[in-house]
Protein backbone atom coordinates (compact mmCIF):
# COMPACT_ATOMS: atom_id res chain seq x y z
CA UNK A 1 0.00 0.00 0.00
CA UNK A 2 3.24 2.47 0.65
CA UNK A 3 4.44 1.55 -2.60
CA UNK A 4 1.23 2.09 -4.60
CA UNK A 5 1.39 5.69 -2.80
CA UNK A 6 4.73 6.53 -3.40
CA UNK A 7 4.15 6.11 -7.34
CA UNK A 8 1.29 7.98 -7.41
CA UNK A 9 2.81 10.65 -5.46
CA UNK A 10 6.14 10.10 -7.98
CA UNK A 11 3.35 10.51 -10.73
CA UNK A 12 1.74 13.57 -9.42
CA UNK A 13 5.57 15.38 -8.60
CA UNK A 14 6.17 14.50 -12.07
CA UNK A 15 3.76 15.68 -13.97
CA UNK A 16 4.14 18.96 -11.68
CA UNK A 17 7.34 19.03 -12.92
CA UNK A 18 6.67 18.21 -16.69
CA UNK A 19 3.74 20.75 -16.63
CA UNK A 20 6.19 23.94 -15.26
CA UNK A 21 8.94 22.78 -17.94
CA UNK A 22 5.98 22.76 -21.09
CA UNK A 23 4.47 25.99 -22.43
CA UNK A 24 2.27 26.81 -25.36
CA UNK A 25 2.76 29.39 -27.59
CA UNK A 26 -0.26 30.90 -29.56
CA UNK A 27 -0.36 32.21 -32.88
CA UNK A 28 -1.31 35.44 -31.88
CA UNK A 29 1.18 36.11 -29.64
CA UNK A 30 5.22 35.91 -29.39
CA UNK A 31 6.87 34.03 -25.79
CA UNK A 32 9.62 35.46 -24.13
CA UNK A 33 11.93 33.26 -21.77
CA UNK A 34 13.98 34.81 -19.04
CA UNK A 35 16.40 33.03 -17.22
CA UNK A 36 17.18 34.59 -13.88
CA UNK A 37 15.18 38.37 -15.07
CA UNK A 38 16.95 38.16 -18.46
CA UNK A 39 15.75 37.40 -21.99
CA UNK A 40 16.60 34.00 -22.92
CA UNK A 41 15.14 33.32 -25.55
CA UNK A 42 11.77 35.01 -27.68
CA UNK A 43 9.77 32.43 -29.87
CA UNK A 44 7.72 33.88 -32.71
CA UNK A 45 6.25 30.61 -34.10
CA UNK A 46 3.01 28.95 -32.41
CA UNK A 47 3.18 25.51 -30.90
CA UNK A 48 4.58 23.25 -27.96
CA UNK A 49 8.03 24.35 -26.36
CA UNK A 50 10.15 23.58 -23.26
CA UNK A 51 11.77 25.48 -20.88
CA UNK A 52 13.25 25.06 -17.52
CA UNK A 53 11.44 24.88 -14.10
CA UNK A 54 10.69 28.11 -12.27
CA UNK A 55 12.89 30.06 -10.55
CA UNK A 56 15.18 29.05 -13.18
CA UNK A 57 13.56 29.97 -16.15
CA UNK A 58 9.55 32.15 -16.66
CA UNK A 59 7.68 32.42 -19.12
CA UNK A 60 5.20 35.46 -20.24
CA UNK A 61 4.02 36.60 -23.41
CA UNK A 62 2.95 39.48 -25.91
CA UNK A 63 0.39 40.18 -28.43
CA UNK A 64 2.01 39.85 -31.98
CA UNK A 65 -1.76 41.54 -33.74
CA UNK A 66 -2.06 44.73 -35.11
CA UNK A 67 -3.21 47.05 -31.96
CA UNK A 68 -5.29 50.01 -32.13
CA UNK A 69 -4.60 53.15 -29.96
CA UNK A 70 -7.60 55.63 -30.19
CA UNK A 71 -6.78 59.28 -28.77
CA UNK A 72 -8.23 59.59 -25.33
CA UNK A 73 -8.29 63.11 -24.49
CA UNK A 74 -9.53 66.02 -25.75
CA UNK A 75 -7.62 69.07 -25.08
CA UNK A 76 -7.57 71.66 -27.80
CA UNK A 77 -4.61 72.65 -29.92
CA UNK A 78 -3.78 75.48 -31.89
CA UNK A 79 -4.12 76.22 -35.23
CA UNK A 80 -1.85 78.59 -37.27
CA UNK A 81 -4.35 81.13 -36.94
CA UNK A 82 -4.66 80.90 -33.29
CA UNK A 83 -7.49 78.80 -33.49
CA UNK A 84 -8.69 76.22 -30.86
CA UNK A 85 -9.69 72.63 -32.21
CA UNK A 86 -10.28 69.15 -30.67
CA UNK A 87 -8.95 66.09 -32.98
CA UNK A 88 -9.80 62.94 -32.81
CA UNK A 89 -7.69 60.09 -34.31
CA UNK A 90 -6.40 56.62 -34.02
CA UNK A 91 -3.04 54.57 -34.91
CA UNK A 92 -2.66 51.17 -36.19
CA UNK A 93 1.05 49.26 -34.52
CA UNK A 94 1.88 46.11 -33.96
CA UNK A 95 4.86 44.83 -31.94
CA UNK A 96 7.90 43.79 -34.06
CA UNK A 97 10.44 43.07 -31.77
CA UNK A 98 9.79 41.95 -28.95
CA UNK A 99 13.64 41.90 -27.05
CA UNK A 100 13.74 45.68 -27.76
CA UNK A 101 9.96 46.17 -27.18
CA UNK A 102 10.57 44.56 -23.38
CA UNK A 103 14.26 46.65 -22.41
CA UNK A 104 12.85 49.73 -24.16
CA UNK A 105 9.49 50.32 -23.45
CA UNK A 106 7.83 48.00 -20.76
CA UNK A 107 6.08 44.28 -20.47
CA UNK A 108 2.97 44.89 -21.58
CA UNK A 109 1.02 46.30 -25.11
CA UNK A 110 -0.69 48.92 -22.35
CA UNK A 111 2.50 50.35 -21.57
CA UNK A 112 3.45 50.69 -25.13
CA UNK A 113 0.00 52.52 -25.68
CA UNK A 114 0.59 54.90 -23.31
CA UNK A 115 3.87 56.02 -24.55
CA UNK A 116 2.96 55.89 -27.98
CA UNK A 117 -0.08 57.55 -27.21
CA UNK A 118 1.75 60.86 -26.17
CA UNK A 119 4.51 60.49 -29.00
CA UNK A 120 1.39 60.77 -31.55
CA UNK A 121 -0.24 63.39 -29.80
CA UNK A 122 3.16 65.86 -29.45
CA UNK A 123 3.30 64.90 -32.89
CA UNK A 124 -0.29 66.06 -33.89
CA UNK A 125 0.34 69.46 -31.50
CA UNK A 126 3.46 69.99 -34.06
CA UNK A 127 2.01 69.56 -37.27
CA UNK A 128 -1.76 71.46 -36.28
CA UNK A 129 0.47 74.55 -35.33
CA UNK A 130 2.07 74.85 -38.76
CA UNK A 131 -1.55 74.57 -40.41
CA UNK A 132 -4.77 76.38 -41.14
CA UNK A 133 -8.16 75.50 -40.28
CA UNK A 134 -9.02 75.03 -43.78
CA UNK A 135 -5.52 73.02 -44.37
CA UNK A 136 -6.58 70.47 -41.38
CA UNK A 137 -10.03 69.77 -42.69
CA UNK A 138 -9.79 69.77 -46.34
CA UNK A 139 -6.60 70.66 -48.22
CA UNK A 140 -3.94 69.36 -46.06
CA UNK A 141 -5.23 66.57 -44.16
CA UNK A 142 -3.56 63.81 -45.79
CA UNK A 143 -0.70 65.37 -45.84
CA UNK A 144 -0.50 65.94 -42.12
CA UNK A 145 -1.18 62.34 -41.13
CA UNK A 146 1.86 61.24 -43.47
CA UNK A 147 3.59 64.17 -41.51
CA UNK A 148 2.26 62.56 -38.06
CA UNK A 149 3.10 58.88 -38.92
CA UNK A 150 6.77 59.80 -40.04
CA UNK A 151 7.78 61.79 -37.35
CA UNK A 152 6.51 58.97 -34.87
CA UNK A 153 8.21 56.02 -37.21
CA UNK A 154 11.18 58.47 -36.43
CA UNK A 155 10.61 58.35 -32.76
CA UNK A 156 10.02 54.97 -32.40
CA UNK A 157 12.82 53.67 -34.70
CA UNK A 158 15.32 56.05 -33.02
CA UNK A 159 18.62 55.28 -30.75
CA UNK A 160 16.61 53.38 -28.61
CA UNK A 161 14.45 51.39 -30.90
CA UNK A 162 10.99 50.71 -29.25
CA UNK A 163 10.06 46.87 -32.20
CA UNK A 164 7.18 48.42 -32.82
CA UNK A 165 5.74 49.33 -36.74
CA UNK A 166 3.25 52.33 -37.22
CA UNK A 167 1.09 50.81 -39.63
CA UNK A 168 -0.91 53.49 -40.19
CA UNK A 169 -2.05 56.75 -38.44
CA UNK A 170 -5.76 58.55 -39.36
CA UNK A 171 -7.68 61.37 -38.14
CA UNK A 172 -11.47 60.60 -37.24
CA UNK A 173 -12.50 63.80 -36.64
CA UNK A 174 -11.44 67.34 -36.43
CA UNK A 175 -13.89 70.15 -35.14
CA UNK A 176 -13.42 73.55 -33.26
CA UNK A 177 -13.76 73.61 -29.21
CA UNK A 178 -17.47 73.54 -27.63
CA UNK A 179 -17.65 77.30 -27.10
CA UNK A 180 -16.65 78.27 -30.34
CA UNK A 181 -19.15 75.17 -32.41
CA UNK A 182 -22.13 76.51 -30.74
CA UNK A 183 -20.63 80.43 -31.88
CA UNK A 184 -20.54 78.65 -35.73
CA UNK A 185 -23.39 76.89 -35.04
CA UNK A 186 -25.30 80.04 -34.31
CA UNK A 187 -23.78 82.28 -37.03
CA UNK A 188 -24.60 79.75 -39.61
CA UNK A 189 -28.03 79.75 -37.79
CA UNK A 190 -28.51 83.57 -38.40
CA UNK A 191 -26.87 82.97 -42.01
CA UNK A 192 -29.75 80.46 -42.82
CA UNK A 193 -32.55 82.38 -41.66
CA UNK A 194 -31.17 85.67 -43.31
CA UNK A 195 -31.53 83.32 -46.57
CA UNK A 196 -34.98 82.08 -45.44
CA UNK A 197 -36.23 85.36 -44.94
CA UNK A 198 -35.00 86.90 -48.27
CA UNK A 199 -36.67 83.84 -49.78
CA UNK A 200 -39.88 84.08 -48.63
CA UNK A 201 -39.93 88.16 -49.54
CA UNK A 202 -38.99 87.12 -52.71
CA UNK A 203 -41.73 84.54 -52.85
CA UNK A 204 -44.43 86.73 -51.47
CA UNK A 205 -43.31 89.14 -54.32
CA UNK A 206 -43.97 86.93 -56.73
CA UNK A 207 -47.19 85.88 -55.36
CA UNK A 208 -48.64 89.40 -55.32
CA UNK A 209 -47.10 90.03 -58.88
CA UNK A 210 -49.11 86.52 -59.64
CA UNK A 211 -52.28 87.68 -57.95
CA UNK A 212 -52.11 90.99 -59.52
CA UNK A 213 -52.07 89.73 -62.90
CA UNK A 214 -54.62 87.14 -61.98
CA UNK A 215 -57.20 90.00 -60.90
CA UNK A 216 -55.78 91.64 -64.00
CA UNK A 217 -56.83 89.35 -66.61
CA UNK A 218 -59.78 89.06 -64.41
CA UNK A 219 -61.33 91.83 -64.72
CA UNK A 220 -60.08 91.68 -68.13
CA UNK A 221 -62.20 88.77 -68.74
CA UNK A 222 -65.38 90.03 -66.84
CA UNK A 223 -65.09 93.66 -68.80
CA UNK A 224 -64.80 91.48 -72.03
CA UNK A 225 -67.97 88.98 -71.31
CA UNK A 226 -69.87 91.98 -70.39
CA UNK A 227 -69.36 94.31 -73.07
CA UNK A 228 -69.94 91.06 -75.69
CA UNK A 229 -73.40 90.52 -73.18
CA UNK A 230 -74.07 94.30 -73.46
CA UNK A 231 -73.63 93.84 -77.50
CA UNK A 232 -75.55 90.65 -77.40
CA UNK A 233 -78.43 92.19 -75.36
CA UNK A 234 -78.33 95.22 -77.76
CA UNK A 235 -78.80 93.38 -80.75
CA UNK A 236 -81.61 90.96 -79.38
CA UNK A 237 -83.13 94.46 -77.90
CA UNK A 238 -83.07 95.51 -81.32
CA UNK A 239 -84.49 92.78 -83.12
CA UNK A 240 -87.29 92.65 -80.50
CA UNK A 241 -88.04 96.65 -81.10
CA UNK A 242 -88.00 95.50 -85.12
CA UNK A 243 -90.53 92.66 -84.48
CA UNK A 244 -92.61 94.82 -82.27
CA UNK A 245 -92.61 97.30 -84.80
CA UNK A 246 -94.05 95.01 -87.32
CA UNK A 247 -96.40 93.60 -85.73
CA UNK A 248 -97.90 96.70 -83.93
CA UNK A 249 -97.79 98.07 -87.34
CA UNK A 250 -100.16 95.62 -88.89
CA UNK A 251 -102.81 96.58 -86.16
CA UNK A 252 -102.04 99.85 -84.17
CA UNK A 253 -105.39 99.52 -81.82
CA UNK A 254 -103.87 95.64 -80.76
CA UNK A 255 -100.22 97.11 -80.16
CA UNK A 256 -102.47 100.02 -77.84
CA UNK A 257 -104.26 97.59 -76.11
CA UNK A 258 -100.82 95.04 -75.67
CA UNK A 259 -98.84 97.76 -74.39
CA UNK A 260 -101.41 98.99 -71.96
CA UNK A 261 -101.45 95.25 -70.65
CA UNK A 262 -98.37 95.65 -70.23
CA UNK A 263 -98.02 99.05 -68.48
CA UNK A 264 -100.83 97.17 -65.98
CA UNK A 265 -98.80 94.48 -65.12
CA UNK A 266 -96.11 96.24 -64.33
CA UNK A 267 -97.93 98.39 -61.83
CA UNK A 268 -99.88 95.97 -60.52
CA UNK A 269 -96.66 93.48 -59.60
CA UNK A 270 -97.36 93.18 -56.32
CA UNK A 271 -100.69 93.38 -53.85
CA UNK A 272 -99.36 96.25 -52.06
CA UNK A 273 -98.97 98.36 -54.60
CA UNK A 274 -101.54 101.21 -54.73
CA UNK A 275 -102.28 103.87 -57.14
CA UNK A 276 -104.48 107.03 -56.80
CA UNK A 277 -106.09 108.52 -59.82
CA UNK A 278 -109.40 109.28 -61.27
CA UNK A 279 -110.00 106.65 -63.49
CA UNK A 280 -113.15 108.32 -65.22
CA UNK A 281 -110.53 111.03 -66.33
CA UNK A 282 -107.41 109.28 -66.52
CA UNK A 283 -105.64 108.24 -69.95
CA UNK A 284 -103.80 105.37 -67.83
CA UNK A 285 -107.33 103.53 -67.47
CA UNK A 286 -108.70 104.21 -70.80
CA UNK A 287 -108.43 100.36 -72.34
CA UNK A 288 -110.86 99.49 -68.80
CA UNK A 289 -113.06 101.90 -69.69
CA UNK A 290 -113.47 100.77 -73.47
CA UNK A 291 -112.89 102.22 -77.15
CA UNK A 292 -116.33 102.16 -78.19
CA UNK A 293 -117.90 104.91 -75.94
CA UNK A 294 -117.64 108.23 -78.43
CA UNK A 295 -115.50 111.01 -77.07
CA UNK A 296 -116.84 114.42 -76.08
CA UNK A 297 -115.06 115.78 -79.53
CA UNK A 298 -116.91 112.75 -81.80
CA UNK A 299 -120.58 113.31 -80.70
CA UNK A 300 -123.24 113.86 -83.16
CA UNK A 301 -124.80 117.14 -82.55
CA UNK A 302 -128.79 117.18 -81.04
CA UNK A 303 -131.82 117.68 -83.89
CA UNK A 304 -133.28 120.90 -83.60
């Protein structure tokens, strides 16, 4: 029974010690050996190595992607004009070497950020100072981030080499300070509205000139249709006149007699209406009173 425990103890101390000799190295990373706090050895290609048991020998490793540092502060800089603005940008690295990475600038990617990060951002300072607002966000801006990314390839890949590549470096964005967007903002506010309101004087204009000529043409019309009416009216007025004429003229006591209907029924239109004459002496009333009675003028004079 002591013998079946001291092999499996054996085992366990073993595999202990196989396990702390073993390591694994990912494809996405590089391992770095030290033996006693110094770089042994740095292994670049994935897959199964050995190494000796701690204290002797450690083992730690480092991201071999392409890293991304994003700017992650916003103080202004100036402008060659004395002009505040707030940039925004991001670099693309990767570590390269990782013996000089580890002496030169720390263990880990984070400390290799943070350095980096104020190497690009003394860089930016430099370049924004020599440039125009108009040069940083239109003309120039190409230019300044191939300014940017050599001066920090310079820095990097200086006496002390950092093993590190600047892939690539890119502004995101590029805009004046708070106090000064909302004074743009506002000025391009009162510039809009100046254009608003001179476009909707200009419209109203137009839409009295419109009406005008409207009413114009109008009244045009309406002057037009009436004076044609008017002519119409005339000419049926006339024709009427001519056929009264010929037919009163074929009997002159039935055109009397028609036209004193007539003359009635326009005074008598409506109940209320009320005349007062004598209508045993008035000529008005002479059809009611008859044609055959003789007048005073006609009668036969008395036998003697």
């Amino acid at each position: 029974m002591n013998r079946i425990g001291l092999i499996f103890s054996s085992l366990l101390v073993a595999l202990a010690l196989a396990s702390s000799t073993l390591f694994v190295v990912d494809q996405r990373q590089f391992g770095v050996v030290y033996a006693l706090g110094q770089i042994k050895e740095v292994i670049t290609e994935p897959g199964l190595n050995f190494k000796l048991p701690p204290p002797f020998q450690n083992v730690s490793y480092i991201d071999k992607r392409l890293l991304t540092l994003e700017t992650s502060d916003t103080e202004p800089m100036l402008t060659a004009e004395k002009q505040r603005v707030v940039i925004d940008w991001y670099v693309r690295w990767r570590i390269s070497e990782p013996s000089q990475y580890i002496r030169n600038v720390g263990l880990t990617e984070a400390e290799g950020a943070n350095q980096l990060n104020r190497v690009v951002r003394n860089a930016f300072q430099e370049e924004v100072n020599k440039r125009t607002v108009k040069e940083l966000l239109a003309t120039k801006r190409e230019a300044i981030m191939a300014d940017v990314k050599a001066e920090v390839l310079g820095k990097v890949k200086g006496e002390k080499p950092w093993g590190v590549d600047v892939v690539d470096v890119r502004i995101t964005r590029a805009d004046y300070v708070d106090a000064i967007t909302e004074s743009v903002y506002r000025r391009m506010e009162a510039e809009r509205k100046r254009v608003a309101n001179e476009l909707r004087s200009t419209g109203a204009a137009e839409g009295e000139k419109i009406r005008a000529d409207a009413d114009r043409q109008r009244e045009v019309a309406v002057a037009n249709a009436y004076r044609d009416a008017q002519k119409i009216k005339g000419e049926g007025d006339a024709e009427a006149a001519r056929i009264y004429a010929e037919a009163f003229g074929r009997d002159a006591q039935f055109a009397q007699f028609y036209r004193s209907l007539d003359a009635y029924k326009a005074s008598f239109a409506k109940k209320s209406d009320v005349m007062v004459l004598d209508p045993s002496s008035s000529e008005f009333f002479k059809t009611f009173r008859g044609s055959s009675a003789p007048t005073p003028a006609a009668a036969k004079p008395a036998r003697k």
